[in-house]
C-alpha atoms as a PDB file:
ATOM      1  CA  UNK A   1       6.110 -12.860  36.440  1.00  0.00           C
ATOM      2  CA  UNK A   2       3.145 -12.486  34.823  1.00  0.00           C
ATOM      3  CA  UNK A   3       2.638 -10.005  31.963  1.00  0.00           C
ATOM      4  CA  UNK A   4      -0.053  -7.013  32.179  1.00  0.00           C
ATOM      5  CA  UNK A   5      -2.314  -6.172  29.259  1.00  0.00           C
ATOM      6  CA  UNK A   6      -0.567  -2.875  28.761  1.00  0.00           C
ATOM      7  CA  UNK A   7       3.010  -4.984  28.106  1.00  0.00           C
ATOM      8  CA  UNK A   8       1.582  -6.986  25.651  1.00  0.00           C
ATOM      9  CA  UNK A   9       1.790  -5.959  21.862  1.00  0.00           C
ATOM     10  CA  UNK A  10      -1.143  -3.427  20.231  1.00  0.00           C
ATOM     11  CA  UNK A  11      -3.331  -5.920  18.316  1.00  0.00           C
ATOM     12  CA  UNK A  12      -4.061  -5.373  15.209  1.00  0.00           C
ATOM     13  CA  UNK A  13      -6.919  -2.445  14.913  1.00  0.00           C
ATOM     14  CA  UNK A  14      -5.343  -0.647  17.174  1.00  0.00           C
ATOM     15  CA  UNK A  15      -2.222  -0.751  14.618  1.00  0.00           C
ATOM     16  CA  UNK A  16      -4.306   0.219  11.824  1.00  0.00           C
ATOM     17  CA  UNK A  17      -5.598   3.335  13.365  1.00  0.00           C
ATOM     18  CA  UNK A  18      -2.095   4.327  14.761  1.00  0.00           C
ATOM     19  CA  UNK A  19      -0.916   4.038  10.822  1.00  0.00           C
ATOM     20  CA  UNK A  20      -4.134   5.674   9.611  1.00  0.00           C
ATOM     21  CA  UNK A  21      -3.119   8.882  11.915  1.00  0.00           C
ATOM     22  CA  UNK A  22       0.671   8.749  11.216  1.00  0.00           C
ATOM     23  CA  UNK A  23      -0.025   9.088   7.614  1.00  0.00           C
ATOM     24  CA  UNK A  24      -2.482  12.213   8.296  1.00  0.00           C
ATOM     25  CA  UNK A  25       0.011  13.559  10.505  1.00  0.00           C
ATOM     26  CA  UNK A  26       2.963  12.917   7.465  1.00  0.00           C
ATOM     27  CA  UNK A  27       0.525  14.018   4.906  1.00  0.00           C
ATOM     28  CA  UNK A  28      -0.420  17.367   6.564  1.00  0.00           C
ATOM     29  CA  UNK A  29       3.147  18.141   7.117  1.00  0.00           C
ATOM     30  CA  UNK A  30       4.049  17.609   3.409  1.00  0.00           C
ATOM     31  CA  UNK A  31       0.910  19.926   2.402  1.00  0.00           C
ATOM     32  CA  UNK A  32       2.729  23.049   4.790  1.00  0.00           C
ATOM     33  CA  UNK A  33       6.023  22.511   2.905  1.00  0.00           C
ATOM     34  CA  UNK A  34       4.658  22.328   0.013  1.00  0.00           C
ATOM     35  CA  UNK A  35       1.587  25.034   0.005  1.00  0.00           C
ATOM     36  CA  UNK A  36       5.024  27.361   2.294  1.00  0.00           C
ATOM     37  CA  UNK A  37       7.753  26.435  -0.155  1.00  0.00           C
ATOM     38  CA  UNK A  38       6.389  25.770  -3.259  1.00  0.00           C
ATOM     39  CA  UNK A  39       4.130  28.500  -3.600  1.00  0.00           C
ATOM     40  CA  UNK A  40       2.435  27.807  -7.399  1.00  0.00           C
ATOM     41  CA  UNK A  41      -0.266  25.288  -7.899  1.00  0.00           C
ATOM     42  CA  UNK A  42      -0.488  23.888 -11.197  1.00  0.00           C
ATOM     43  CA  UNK A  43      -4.118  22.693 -12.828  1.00  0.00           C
ATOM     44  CA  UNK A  44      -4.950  20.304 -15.228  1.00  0.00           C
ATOM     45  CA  UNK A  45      -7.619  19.626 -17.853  1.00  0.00           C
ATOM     46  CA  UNK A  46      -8.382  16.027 -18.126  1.00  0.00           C
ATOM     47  CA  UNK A  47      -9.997  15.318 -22.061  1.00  0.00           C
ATOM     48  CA  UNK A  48     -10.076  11.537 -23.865  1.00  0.00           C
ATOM     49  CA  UNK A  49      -8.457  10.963 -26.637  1.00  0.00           C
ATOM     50  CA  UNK A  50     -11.817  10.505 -28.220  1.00  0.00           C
ATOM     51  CA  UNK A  51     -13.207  13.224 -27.069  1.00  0.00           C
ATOM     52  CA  UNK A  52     -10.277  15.937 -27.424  1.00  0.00           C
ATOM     53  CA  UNK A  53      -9.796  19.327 -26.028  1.00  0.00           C
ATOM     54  CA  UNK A  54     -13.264  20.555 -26.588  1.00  0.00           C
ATOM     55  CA  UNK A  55     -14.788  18.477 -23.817  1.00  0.00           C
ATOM     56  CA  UNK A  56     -13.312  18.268 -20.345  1.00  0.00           C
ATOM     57  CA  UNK A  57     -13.856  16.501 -16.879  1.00  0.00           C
ATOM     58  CA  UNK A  58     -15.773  18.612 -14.719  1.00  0.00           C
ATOM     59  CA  UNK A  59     -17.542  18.371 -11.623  1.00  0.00           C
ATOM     60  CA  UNK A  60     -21.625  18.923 -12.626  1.00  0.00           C
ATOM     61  CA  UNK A  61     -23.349  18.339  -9.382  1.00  0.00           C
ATOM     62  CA  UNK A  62     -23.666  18.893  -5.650  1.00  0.00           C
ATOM     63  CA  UNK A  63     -23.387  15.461  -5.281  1.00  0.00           C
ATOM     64  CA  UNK A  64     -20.044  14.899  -6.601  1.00  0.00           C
ATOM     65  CA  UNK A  65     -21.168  13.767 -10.045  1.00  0.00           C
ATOM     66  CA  UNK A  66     -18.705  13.968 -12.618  1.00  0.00           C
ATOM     67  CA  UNK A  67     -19.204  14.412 -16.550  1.00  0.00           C
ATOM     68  CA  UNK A  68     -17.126  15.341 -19.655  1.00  0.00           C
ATOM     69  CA  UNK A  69     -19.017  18.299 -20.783  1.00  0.00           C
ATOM     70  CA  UNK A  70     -17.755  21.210 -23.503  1.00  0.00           C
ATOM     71  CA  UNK A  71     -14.363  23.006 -22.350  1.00  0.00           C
ATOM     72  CA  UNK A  72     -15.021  26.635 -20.854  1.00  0.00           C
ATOM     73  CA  UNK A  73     -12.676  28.548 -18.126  1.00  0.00           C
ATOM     74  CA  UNK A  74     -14.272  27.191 -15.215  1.00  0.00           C
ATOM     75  CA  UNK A  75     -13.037  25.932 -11.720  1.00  0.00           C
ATOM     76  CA  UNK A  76     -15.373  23.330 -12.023  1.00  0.00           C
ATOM     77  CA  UNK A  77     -12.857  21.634 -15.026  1.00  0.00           C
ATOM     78  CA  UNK A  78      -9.565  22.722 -13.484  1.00  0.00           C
ATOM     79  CA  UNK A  79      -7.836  20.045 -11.443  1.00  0.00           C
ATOM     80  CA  UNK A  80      -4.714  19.639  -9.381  1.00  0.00           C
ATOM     81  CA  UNK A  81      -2.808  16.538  -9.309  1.00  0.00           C
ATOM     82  CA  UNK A  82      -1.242  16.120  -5.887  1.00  0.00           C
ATOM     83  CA  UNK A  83       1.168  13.736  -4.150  1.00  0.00           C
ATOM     84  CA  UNK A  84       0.320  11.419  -1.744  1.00  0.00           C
ATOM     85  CA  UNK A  85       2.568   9.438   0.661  1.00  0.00           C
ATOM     86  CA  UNK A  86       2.398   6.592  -1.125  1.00  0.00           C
ATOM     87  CA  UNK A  87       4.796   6.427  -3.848  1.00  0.00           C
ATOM     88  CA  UNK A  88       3.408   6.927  -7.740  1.00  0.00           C
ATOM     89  CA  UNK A  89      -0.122   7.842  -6.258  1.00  0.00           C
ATOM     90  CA  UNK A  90      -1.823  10.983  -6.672  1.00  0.00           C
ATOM     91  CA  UNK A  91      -5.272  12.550  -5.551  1.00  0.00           C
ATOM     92  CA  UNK A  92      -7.093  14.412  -8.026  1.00  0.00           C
ATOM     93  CA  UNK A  93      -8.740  17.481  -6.703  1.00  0.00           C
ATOM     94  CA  UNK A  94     -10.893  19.785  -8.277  1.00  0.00           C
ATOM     95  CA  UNK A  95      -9.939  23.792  -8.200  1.00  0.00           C
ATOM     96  CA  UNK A  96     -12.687  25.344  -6.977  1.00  0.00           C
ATOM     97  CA  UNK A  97     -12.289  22.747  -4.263  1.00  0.00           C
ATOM     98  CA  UNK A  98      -9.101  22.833  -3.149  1.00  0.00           C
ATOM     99  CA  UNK A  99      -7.754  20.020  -0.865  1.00  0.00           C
ATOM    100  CA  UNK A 100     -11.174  19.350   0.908  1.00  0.00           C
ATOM    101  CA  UNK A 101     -12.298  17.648  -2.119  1.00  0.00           C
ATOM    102  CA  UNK A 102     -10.615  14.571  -3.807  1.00  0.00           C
ATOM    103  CA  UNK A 103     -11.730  12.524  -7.061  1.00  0.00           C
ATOM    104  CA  UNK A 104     -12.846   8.849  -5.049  1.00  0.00           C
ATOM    105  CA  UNK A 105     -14.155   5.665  -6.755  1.00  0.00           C
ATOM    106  CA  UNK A 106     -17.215   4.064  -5.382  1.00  0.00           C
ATOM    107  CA  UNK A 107     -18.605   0.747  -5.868  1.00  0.00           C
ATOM    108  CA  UNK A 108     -22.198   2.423  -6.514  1.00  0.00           C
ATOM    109  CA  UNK A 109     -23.059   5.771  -6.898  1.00  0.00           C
ATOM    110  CA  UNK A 110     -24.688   8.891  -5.750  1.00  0.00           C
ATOM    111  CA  UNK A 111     -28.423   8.445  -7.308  1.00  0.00           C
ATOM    112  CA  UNK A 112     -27.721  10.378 -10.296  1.00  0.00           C
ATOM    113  CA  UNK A 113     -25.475   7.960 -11.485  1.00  0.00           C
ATOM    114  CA  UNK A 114     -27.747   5.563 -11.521  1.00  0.00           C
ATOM    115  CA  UNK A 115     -27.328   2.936 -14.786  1.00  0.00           C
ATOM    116  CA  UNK A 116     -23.472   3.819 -15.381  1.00  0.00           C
ATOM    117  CA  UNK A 117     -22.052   0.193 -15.516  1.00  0.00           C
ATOM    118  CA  UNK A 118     -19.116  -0.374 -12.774  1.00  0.00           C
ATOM    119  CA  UNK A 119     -17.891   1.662 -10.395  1.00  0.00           C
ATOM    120  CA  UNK A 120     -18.301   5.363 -10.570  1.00  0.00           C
ATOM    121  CA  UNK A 121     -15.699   8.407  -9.356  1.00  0.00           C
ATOM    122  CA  UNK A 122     -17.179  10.721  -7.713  1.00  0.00           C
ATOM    123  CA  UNK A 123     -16.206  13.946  -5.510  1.00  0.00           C
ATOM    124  CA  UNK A 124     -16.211  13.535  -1.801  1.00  0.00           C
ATOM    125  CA  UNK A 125     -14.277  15.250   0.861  1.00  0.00           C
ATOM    126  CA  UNK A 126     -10.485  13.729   1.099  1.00  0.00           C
ATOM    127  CA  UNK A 127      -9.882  11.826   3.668  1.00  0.00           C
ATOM    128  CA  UNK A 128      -6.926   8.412   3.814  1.00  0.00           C
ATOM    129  CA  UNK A 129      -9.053   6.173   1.717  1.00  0.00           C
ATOM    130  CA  UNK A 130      -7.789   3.894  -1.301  1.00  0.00           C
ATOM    131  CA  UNK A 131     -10.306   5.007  -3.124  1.00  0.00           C
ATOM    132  CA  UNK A 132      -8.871   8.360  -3.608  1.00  0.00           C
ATOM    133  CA  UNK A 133      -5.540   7.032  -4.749  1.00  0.00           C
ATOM    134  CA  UNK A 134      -4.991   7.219  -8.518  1.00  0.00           C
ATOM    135  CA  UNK A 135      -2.147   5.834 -10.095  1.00  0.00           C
ATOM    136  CA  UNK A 136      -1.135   7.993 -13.573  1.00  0.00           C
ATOM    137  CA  UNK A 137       0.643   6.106 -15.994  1.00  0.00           C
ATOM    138  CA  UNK A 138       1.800   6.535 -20.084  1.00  0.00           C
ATOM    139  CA  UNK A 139      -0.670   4.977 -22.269  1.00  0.00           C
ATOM    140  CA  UNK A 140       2.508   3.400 -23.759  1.00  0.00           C
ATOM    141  CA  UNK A 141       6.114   4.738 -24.183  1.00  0.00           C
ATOM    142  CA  UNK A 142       6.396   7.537 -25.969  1.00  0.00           C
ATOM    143  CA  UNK A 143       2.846   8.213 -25.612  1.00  0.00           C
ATOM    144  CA  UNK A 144       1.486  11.392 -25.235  1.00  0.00           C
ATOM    145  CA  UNK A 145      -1.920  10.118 -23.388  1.00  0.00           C
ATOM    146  CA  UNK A 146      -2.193   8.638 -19.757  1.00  0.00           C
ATOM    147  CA  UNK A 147      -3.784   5.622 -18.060  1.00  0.00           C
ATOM    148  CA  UNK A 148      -5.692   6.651 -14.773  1.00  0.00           C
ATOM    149  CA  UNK A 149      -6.352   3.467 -12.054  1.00  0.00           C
ATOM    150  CA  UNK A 150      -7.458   3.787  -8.582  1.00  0.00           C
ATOM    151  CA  UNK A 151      -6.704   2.200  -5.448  1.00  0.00           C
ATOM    152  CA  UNK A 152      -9.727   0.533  -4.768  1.00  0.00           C
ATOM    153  CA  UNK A 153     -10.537  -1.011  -8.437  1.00  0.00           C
ATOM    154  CA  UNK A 154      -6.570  -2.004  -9.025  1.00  0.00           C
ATOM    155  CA  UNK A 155      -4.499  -2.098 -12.039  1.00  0.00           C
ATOM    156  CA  UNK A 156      -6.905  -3.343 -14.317  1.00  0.00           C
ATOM    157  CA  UNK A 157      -9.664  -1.296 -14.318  1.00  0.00           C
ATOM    158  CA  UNK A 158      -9.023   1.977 -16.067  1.00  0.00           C
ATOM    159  CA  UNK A 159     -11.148   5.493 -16.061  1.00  0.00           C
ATOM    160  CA  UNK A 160     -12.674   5.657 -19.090  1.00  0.00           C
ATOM    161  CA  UNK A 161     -16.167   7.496 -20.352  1.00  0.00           C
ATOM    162  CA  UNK A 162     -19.707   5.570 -20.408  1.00  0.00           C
ATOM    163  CA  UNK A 163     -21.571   6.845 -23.389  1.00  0.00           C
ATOM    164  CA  UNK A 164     -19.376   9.721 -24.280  1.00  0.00           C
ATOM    165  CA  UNK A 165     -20.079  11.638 -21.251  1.00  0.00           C
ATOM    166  CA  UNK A 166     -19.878   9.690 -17.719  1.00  0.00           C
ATOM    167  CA  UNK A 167     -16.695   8.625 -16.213  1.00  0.00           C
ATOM    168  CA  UNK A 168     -16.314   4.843 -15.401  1.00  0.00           C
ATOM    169  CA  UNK A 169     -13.825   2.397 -14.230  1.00  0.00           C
ATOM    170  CA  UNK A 170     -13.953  -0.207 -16.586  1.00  0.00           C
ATOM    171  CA  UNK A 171     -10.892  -2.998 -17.426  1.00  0.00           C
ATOM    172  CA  UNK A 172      -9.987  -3.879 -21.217  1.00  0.00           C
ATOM    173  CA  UNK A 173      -8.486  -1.598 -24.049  1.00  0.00           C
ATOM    174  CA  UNK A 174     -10.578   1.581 -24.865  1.00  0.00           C
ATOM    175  CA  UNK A 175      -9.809   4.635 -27.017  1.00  0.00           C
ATOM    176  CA  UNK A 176     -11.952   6.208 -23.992  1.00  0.00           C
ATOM    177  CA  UNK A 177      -9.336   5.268 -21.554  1.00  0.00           C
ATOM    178  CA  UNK A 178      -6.625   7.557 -23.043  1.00  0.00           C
ATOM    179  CA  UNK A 179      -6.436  11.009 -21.363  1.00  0.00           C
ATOM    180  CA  UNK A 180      -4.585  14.202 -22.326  1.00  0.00           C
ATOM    181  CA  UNK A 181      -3.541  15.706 -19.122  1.00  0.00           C
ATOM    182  CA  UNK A 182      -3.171  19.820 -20.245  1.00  0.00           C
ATOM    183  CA  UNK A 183      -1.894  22.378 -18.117  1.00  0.00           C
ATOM    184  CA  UNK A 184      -4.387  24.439 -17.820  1.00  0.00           C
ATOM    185  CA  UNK A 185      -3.723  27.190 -15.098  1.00  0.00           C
ATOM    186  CA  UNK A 186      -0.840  28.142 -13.029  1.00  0.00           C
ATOM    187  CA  UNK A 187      -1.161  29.967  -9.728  1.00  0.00           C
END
């Protein structure tokens, strides 16, 4: 008996995208219970260590760009730090933006981030992309100040802030690297 194509196992791709949409299906089903259940969003400021509270992360541009610039109440510098299915990962989205928008690392920037050294975050719509996975970890025990990494640039490479102003992912040990995460406004 000889065995039809639709018997035989999905190769493959065909796995991949059947993963891809069981994880949007999962993932949209956590947002209902929480947006129906939980009912409060907290935001965040995100400041260095360097820099302190009077400059935040803030989205500057129709093109996604992202800058530390000087801390006013703005939606643009508010940002929610939401679960993902994938265990100790988190998308950063920006208020004003909701859950359309998510913080995503890219090998090479929009055009006004042209000369930043390494790969650049950047605001794009959310979609199931690695790049939009961060992983937000203690400096060090006991520390007060985090460690952001992304999915795409792996465990090494850390956000940090290219000439005082433009975030990065860089590896090593910067002062830069260390971010205050402040609870900024609760809905």
């Amino acid at each position: 008996m000889s065995s039809s194509p639709s018997d035989s196992p999905p190769s493959p791709p065909q796995l991949c995208w059947l993963s891809n949409f069981m994880c949007c299906v999962v993932s949209t089903a956590l947002y209902y219970v929480e947006f129906f259940l939980g009912g409060s969003r907290v935001c965040y400021r995100l400041a260095t260590k360097v820099n302190g509270p009077d400059y935040n992360l803030a989205l500057v541009s129709r093109t996604g760009r992202l800058q530390l610039v000087p801390t006013e109440d703005s939606p643009l510098q508010y940002w929610q730090i939401s679960p993902t299915i994938f265990p100790k990962m988190y998308r950063l989205q920006v208020e004003c933006g909701g859950r359309a928008y998510s913080v995503e690392v890219r090998l090479q920037g929009p055009e006004d981030t042209a000369g930043i050294p390494g790969p650049v975050p950047i605001l794009t719509q959310s979609r199931y992309l690695r790049s939009q996975f961060w992983r937000i970890q203690k400096d060090h025990p006991g520390s007060t100040t985090f460690r952001l990494t992304n999915g795409l640039t792996g465990p090494n490479m850390f956000l940090d802030i290219y000439q005082l102003q433009d975030p990065v992912m860089i590896d090593g040990d910067n002062p830069t690297m260390q971010w205050a995460l402040t609870m900024g406004k609760m809905d």
